[in-house]
C-alpha atoms as a PDB file:
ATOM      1  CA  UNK A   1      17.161   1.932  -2.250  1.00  0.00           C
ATOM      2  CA  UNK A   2      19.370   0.136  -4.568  1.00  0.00           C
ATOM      3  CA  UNK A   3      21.376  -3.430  -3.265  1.00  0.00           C
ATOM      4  CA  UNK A   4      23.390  -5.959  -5.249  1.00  0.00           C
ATOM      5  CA  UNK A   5      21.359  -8.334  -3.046  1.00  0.00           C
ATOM      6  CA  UNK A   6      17.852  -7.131  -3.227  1.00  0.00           C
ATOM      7  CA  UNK A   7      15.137 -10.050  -3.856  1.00  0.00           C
ATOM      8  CA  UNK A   8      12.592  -7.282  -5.421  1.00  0.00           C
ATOM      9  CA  UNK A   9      12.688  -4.331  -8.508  1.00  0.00           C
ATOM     10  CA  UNK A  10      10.426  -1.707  -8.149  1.00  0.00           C
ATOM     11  CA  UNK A  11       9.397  -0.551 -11.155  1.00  0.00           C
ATOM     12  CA  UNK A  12       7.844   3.031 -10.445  1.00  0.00           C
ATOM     13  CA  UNK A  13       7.796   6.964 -11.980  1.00  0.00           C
ATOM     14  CA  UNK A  14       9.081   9.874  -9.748  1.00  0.00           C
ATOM     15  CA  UNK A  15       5.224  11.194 -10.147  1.00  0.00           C
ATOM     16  CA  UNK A  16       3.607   7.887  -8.612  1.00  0.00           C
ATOM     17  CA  UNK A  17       1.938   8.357  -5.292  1.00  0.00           C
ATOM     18  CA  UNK A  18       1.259   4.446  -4.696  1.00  0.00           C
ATOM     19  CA  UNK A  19       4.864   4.123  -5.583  1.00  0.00           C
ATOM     20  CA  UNK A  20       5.725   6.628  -3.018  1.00  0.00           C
ATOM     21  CA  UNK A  21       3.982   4.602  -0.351  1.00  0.00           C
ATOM     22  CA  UNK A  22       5.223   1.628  -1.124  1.00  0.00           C
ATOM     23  CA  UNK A  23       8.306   2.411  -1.126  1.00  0.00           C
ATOM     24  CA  UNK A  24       8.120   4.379   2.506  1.00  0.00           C
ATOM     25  CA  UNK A  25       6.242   1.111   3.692  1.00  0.00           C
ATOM     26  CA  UNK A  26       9.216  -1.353   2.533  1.00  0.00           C
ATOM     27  CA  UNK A  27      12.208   0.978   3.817  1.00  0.00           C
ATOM     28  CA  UNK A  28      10.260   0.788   7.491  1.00  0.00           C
ATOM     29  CA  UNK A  29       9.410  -2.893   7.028  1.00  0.00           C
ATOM     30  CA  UNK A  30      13.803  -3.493   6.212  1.00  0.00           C
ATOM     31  CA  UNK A  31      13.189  -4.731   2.627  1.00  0.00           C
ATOM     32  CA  UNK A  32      15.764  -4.727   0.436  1.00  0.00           C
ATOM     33  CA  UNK A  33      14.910  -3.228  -3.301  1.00  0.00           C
ATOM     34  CA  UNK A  34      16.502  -1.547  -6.589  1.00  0.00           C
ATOM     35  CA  UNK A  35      14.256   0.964  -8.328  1.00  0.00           C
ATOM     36  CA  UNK A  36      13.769   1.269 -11.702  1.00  0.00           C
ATOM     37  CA  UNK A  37      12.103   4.667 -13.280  1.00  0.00           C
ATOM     38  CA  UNK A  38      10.076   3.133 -16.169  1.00  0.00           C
ATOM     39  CA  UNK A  39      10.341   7.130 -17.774  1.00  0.00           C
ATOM     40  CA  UNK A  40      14.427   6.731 -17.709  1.00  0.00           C
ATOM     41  CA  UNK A  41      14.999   3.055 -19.056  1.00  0.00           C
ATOM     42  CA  UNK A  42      12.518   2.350 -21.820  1.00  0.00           C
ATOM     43  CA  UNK A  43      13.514  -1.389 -21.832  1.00  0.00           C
ATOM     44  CA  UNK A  44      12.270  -1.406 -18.150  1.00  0.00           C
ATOM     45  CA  UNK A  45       8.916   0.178 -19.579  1.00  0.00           C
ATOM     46  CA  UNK A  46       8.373  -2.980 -21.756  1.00  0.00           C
ATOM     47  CA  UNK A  47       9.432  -5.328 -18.907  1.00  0.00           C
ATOM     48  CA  UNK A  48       6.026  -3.264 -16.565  1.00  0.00           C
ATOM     49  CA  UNK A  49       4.205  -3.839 -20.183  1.00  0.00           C
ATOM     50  CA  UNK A  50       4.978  -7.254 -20.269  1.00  0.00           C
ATOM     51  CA  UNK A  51       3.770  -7.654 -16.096  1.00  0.00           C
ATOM     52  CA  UNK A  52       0.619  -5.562 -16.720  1.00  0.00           C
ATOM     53  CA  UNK A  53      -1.012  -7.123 -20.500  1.00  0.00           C
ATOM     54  CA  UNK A  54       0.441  -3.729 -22.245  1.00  0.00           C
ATOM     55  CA  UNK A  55      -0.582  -1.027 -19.503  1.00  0.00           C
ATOM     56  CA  UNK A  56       2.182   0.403 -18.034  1.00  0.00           C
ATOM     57  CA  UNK A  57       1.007   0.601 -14.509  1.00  0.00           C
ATOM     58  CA  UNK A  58       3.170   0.983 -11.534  1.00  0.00           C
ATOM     59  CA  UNK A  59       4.256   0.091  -8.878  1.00  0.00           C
ATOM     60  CA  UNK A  60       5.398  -3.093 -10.472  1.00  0.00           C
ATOM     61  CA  UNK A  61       7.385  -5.481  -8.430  1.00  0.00           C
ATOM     62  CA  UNK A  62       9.434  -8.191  -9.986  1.00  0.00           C
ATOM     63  CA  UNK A  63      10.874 -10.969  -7.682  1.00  0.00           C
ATOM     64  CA  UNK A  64      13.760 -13.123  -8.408  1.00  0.00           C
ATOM     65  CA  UNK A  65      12.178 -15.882  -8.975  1.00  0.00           C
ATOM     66  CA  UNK A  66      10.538 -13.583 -12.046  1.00  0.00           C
ATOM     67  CA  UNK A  67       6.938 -13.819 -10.419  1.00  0.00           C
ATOM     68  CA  UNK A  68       5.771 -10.238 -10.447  1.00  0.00           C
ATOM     69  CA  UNK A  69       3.424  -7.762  -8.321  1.00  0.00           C
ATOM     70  CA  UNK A  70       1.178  -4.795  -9.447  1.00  0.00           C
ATOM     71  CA  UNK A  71       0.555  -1.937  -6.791  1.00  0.00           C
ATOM     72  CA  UNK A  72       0.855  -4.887  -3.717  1.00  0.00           C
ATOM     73  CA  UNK A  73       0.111  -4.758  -0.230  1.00  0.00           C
ATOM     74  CA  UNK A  74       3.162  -4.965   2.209  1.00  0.00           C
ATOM     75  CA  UNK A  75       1.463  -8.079   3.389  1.00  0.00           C
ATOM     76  CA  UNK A  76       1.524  -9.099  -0.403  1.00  0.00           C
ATOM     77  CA  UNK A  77       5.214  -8.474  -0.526  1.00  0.00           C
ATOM     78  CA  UNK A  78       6.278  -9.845   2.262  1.00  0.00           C
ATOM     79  CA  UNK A  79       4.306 -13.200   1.861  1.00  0.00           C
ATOM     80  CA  UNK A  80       5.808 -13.544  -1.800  1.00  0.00           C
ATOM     81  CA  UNK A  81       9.238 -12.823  -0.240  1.00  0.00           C
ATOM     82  CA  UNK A  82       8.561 -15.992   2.359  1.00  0.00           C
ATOM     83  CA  UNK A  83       7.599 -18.053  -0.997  1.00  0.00           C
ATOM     84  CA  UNK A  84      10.434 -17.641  -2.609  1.00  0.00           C
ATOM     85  CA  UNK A  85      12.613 -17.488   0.315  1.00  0.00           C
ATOM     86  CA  UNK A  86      14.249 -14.873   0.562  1.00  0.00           C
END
């Protein structure tokens, strides 16, 4: 799912299972996200490196406040979301 108003990038690979989940669990829960395939856009590779001290492991969630997430909980998500306010 990809909005101009999403609070949340996913960063994630077609292949991921966890990413797969996650992404099922946030469509049911009504949360807005863009995805990003780190194997597409190399820059968004270095942004998961950046997240993850060099490993580029997804899921990766980056909020707009710039705080970021590695392979959350929807409880995780959704509290960060309520932090930030959105």
């Amino acid at each position: 799912m990809t909005t101009a108003t999403a609070a949340v990038t996913m960063y994630s690979t077609p292949w991921c299972g966890y990413c797969k989940r996650l992404k099922r669990q946030m469509l049911d829960a009504g949360i807005a996200f863009d995805e990003i395939d780190i194997e597409q856009e190399p820059a968004a590779a270095q942004v998961v490196e950046e997240a993850n001290h060099g490993n580029q492991t997804v899921p990766t969630l980056v909020f707009a406040d710039g705080t970021a997430l590695t392979n959350p909980s929807l409880a995780q998500i959704t509290d960060r979301l309520a932090t930030i306010g959105s």
